[in-house]
C-alpha atoms as a PDB file:
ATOM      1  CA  UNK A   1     -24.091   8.300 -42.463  1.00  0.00           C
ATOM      2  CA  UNK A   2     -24.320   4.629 -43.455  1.00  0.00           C
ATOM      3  CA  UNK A   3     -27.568   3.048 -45.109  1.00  0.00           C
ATOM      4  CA  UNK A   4     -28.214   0.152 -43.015  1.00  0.00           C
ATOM      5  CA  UNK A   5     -31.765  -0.257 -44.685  1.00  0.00           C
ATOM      6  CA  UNK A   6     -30.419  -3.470 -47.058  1.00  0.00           C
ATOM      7  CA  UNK A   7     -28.840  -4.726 -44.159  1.00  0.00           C
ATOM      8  CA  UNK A   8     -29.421  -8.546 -43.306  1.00  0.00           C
ATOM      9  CA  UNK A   9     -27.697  -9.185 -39.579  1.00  0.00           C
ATOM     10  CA  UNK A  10     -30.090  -6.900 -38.170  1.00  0.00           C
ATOM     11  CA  UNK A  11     -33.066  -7.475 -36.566  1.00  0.00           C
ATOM     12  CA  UNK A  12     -36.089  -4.607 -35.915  1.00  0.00           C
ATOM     13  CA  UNK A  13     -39.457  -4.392 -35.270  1.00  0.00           C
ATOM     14  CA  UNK A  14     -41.016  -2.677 -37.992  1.00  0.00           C
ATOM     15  CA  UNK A  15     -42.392   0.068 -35.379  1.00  0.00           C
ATOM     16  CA  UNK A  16     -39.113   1.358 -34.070  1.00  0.00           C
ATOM     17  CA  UNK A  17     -37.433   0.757 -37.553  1.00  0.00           C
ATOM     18  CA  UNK A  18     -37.226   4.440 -38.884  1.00  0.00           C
ATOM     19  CA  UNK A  19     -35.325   5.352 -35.218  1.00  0.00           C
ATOM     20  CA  UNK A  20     -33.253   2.162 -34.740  1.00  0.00           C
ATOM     21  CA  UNK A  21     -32.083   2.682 -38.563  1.00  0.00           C
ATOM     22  CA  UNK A  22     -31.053   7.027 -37.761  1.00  0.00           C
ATOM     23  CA  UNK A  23     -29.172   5.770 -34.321  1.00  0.00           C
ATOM     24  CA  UNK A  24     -27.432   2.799 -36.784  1.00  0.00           C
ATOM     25  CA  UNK A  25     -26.513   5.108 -39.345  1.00  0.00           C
ATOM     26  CA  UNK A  26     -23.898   7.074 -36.616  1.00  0.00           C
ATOM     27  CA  UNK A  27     -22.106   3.480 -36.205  1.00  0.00           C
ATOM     28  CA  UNK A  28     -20.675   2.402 -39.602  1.00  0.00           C
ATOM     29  CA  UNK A  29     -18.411  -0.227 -37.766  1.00  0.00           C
ATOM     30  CA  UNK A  30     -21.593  -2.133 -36.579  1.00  0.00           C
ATOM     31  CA  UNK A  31     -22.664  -2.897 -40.018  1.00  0.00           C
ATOM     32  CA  UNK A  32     -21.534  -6.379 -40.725  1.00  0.00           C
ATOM     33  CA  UNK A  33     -22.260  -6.544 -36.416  1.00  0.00           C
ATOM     34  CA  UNK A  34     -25.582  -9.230 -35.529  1.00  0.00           C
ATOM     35  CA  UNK A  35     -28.021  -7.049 -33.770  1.00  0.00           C
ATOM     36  CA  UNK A  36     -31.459  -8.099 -32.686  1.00  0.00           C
ATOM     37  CA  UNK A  37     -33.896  -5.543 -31.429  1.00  0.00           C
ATOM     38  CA  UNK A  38     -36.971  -6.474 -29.611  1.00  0.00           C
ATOM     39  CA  UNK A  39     -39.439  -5.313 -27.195  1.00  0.00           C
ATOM     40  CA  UNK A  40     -39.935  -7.280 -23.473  1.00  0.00           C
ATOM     41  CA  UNK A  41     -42.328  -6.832 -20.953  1.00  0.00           C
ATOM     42  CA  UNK A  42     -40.658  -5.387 -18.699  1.00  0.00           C
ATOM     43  CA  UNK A  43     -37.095  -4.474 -17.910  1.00  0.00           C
ATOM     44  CA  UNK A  44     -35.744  -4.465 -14.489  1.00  0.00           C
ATOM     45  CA  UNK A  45     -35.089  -0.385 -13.166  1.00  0.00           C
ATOM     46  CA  UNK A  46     -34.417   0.292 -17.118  1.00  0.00           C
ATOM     47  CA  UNK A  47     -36.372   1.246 -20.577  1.00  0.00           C
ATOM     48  CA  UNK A  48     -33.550  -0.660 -22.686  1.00  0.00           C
ATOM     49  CA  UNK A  49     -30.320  -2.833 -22.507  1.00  0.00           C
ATOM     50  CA  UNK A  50     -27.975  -3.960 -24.950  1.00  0.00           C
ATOM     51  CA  UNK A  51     -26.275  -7.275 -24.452  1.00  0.00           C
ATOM     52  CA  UNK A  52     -24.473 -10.082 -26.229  1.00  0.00           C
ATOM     53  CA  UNK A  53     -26.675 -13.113 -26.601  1.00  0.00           C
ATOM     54  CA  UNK A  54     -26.187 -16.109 -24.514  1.00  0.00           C
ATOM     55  CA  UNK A  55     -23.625 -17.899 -26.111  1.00  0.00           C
ATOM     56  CA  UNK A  56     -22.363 -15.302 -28.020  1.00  0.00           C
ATOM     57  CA  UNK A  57     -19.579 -14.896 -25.523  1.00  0.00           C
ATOM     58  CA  UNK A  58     -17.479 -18.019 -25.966  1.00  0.00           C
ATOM     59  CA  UNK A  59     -17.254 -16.242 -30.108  1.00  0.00           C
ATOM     60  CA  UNK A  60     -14.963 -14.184 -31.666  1.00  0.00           C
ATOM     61  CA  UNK A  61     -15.443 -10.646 -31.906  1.00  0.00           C
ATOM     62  CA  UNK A  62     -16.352 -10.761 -35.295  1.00  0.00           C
ATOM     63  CA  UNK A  63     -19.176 -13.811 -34.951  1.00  0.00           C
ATOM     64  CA  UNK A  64     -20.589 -12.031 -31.576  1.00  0.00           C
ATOM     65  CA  UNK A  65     -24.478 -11.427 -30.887  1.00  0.00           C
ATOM     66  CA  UNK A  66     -26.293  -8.842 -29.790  1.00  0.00           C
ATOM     67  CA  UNK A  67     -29.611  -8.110 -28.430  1.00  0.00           C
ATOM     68  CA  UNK A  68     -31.059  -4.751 -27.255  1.00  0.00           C
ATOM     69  CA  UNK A  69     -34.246  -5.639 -25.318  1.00  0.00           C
ATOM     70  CA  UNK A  70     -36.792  -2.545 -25.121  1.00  0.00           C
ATOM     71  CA  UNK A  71     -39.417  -2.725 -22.122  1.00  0.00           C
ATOM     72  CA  UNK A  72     -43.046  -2.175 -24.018  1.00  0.00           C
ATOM     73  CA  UNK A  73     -43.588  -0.170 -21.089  1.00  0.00           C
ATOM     74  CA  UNK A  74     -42.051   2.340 -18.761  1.00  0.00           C
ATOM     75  CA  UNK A  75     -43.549   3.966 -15.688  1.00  0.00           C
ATOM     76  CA  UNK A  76     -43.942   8.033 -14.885  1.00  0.00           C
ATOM     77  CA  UNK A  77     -45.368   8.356 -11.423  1.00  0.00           C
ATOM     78  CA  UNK A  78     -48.493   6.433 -11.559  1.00  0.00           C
ATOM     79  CA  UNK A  79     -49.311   6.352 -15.442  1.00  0.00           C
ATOM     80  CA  UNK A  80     -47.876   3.666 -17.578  1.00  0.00           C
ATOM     81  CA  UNK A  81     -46.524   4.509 -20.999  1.00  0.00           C
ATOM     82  CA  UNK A  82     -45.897   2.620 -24.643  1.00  0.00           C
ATOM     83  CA  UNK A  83     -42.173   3.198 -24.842  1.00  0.00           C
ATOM     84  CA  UNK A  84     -43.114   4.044 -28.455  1.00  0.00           C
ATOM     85  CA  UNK A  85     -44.883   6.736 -27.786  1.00  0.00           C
ATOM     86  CA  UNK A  86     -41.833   8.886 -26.841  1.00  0.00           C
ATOM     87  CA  UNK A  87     -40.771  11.326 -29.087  1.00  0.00           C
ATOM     88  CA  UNK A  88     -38.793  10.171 -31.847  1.00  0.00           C
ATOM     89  CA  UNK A  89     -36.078  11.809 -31.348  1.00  0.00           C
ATOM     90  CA  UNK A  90     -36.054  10.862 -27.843  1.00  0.00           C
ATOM     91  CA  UNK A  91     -35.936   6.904 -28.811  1.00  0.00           C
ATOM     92  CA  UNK A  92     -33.323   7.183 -31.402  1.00  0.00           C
ATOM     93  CA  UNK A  93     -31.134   8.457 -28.385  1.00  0.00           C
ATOM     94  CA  UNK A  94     -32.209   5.878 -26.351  1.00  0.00           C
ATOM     95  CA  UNK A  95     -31.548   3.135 -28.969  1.00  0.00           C
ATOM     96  CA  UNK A  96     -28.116   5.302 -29.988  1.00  0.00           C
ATOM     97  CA  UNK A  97     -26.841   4.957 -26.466  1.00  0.00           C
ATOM     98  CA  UNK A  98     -27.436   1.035 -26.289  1.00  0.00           C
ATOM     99  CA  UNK A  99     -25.047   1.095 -29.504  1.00  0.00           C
ATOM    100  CA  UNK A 100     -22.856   2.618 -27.625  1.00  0.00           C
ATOM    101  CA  UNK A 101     -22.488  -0.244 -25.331  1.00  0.00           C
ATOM    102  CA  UNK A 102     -22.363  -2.761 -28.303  1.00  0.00           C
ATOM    103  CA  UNK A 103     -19.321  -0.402 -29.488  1.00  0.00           C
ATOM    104  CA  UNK A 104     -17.915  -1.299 -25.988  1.00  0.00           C
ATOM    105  CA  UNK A 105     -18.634  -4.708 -26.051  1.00  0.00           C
ATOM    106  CA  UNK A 106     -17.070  -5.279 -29.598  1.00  0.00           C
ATOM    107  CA  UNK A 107     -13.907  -3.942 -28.239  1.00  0.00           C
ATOM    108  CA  UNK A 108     -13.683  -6.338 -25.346  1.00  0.00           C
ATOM    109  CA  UNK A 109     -11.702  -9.877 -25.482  1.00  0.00           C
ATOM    110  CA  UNK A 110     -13.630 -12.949 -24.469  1.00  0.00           C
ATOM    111  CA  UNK A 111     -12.662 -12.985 -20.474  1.00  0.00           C
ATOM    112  CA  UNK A 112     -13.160  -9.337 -19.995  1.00  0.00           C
ATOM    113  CA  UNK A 113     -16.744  -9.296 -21.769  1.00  0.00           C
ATOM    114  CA  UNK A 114     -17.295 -12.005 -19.081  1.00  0.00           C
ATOM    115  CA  UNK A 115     -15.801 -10.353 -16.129  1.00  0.00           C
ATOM    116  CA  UNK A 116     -17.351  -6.771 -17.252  1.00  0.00           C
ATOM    117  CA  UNK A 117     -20.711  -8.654 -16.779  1.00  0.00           C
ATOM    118  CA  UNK A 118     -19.846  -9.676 -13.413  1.00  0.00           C
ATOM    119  CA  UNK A 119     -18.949  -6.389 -12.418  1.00  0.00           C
ATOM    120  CA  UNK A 120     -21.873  -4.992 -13.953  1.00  0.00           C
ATOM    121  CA  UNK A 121     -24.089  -6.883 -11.562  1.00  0.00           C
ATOM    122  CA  UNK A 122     -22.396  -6.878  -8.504  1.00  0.00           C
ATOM    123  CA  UNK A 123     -20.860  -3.081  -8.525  1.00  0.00           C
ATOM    124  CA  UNK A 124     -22.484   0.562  -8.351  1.00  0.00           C
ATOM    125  CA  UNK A 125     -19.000   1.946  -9.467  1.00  0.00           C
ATOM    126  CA  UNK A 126     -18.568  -0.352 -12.637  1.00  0.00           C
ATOM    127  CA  UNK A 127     -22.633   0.713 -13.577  1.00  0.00           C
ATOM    128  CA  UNK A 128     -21.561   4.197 -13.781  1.00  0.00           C
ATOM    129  CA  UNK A 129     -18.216   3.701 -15.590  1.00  0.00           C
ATOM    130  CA  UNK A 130     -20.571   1.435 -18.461  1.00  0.00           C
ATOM    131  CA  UNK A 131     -23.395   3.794 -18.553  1.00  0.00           C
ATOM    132  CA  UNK A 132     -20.801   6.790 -18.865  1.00  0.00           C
ATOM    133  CA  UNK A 133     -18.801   4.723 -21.461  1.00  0.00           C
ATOM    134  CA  UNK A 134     -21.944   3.989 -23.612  1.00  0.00           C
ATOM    135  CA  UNK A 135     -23.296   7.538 -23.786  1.00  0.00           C
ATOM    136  CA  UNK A 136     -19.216   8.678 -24.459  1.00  0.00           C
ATOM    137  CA  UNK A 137     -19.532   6.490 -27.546  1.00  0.00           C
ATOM    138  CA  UNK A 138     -22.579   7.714 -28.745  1.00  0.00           C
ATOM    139  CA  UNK A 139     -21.696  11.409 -28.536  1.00  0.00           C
ATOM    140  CA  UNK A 140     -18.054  10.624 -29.990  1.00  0.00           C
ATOM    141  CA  UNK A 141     -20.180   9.234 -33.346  1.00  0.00           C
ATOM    142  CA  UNK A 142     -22.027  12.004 -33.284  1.00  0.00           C
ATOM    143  CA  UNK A 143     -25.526  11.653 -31.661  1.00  0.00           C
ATOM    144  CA  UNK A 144     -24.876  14.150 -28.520  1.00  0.00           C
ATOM    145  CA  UNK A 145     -28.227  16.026 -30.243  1.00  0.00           C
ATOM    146  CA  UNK A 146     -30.010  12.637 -29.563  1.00  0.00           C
ATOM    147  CA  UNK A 147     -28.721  11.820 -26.381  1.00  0.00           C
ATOM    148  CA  UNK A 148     -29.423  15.799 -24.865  1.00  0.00           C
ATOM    149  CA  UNK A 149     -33.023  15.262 -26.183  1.00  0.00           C
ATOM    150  CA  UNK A 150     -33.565  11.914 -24.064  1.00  0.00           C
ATOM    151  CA  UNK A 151     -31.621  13.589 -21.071  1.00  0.00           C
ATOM    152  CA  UNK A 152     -33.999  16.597 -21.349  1.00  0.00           C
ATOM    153  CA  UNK A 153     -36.851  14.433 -21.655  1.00  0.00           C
ATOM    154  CA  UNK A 154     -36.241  12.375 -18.734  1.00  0.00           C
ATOM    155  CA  UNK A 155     -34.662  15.154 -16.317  1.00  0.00           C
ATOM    156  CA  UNK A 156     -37.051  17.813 -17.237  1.00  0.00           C
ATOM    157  CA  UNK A 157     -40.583  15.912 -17.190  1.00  0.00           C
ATOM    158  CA  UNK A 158     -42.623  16.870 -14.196  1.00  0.00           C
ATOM    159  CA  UNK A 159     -44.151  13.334 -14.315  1.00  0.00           C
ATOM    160  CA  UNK A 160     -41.074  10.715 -14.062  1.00  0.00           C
ATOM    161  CA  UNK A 161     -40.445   9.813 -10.898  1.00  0.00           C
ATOM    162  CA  UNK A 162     -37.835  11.624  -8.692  1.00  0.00           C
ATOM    163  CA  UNK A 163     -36.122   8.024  -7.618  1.00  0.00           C
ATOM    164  CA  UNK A 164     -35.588   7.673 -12.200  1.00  0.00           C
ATOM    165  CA  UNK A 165     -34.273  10.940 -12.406  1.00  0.00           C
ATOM    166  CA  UNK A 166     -31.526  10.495  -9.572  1.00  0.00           C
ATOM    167  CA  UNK A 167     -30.486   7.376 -11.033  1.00  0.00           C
ATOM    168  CA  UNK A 168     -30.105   8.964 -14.533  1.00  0.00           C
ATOM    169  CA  UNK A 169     -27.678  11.967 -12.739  1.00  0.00           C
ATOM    170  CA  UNK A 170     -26.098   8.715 -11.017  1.00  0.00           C
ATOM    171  CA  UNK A 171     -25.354   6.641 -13.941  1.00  0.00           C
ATOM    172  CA  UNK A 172     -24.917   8.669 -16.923  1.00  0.00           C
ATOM    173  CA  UNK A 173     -22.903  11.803 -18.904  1.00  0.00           C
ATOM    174  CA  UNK A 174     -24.300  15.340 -17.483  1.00  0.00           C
ATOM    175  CA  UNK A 175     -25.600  17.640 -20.552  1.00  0.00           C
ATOM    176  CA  UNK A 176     -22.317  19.560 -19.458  1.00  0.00           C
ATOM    177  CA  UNK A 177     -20.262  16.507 -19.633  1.00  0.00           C
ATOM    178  CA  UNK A 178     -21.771  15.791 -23.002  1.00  0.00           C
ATOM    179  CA  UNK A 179     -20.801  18.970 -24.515  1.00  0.00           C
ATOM    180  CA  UNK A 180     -17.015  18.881 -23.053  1.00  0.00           C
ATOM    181  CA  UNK A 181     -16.710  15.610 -24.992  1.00  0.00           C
ATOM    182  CA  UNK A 182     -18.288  17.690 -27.986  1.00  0.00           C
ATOM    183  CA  UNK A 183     -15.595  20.322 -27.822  1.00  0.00           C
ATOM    184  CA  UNK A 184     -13.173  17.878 -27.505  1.00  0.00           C
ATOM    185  CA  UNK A 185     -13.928  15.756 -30.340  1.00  0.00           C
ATOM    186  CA  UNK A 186     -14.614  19.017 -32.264  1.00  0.00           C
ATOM    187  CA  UNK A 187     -11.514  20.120 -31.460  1.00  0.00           C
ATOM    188  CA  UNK A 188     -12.721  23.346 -29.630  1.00  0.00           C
ATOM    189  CA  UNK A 189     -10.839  24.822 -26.967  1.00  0.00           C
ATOM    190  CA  UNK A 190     -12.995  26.394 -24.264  1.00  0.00           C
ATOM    191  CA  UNK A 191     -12.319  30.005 -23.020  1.00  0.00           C
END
């Protein structure tokens, strides 16, 4: 794993340093990559999202910006929560799977980052082929521990809401998924 402690281009609150650094160390090839982290009010239906900044499209792959805006907040039933009071282990796979859509994102050529975005906001289908393509990356650097802890978190915790849940099963790898893309990097063969 990389040390990205020295590293200039990116930018983290000092609170969420320790887990943004552990997801960063699984993606070498974001190193010399601009990255801003930072916390918003609120996020629309999620608890993070990675995106280039404005601007930042019209660049070259390697001059590109990110951001990965964290909601302070995220709702279970009733109760609001500090989204840095989830376990640690639990936010490092959240920030590890917004990576995973920078990975995707530094792959793409100027027109198709654009036209991903479009699709992004105007199609269920092209949601779930992001999400799944973010969470791939992740678990094909080597996070899937990460990522299973976030899943468990959200799917097994009596108090997020059933509505969360369904869109998590909707949008994103299945622990069984996950583990098929472990074997297969792994080079296992299953029975």
């Amino acid at each position: 794993m990389s040390n990205f402690s020295s590293h200039s281009q990116i930018i983290i609150p000092e609170i969420i340093k320790n887990e943004t650094q552990t997801a960063l160390s699984f993606y070498p090839e974001l190193k010399e990559v601009n990255i801003e982290v930072k916390f918003k009010k609120n996020i629309k239906k999620s608890t993070m999202q990675a995106r280039p900044k404005v601007g930042s499209f019209f660049r070259r792959k390697s001059k590109r910006k990110y951001i990965i805006l964290i909601s302070e907040k995220f709702k279970i039933t009733d109760k609001e929560f500090s989204t840095v009071d989830v376990p640690t282990d639990v936010l490092t796979g959240w920030i590890g799977h917004e990576l995973g859509h920078i990975m995707d994102y530094q792959e793409r050529s100027k027109l198709n980052l654009i036209w991903f975005g479009v699709k992004y906001v105007f199609s269920t289908n092209h949601i779930v082929e992001a999400e799944r393509a973010a969470d791939t990356y992740a678990v094909q650097h080597g996070m899937e521990d990460y990522i299973l802890k976030t899943k468990d978190f959200i799917l097994n915790n009596a108090g997020i809401t059933a509505s969360y849940k369904l869109r998590i099963q909707k949008y994103y790898l299945s622990p069984e998924e996950i583990m098929e893309i472990v074997n297969e990097r792994d080079g296992i063969v299953p029975d």
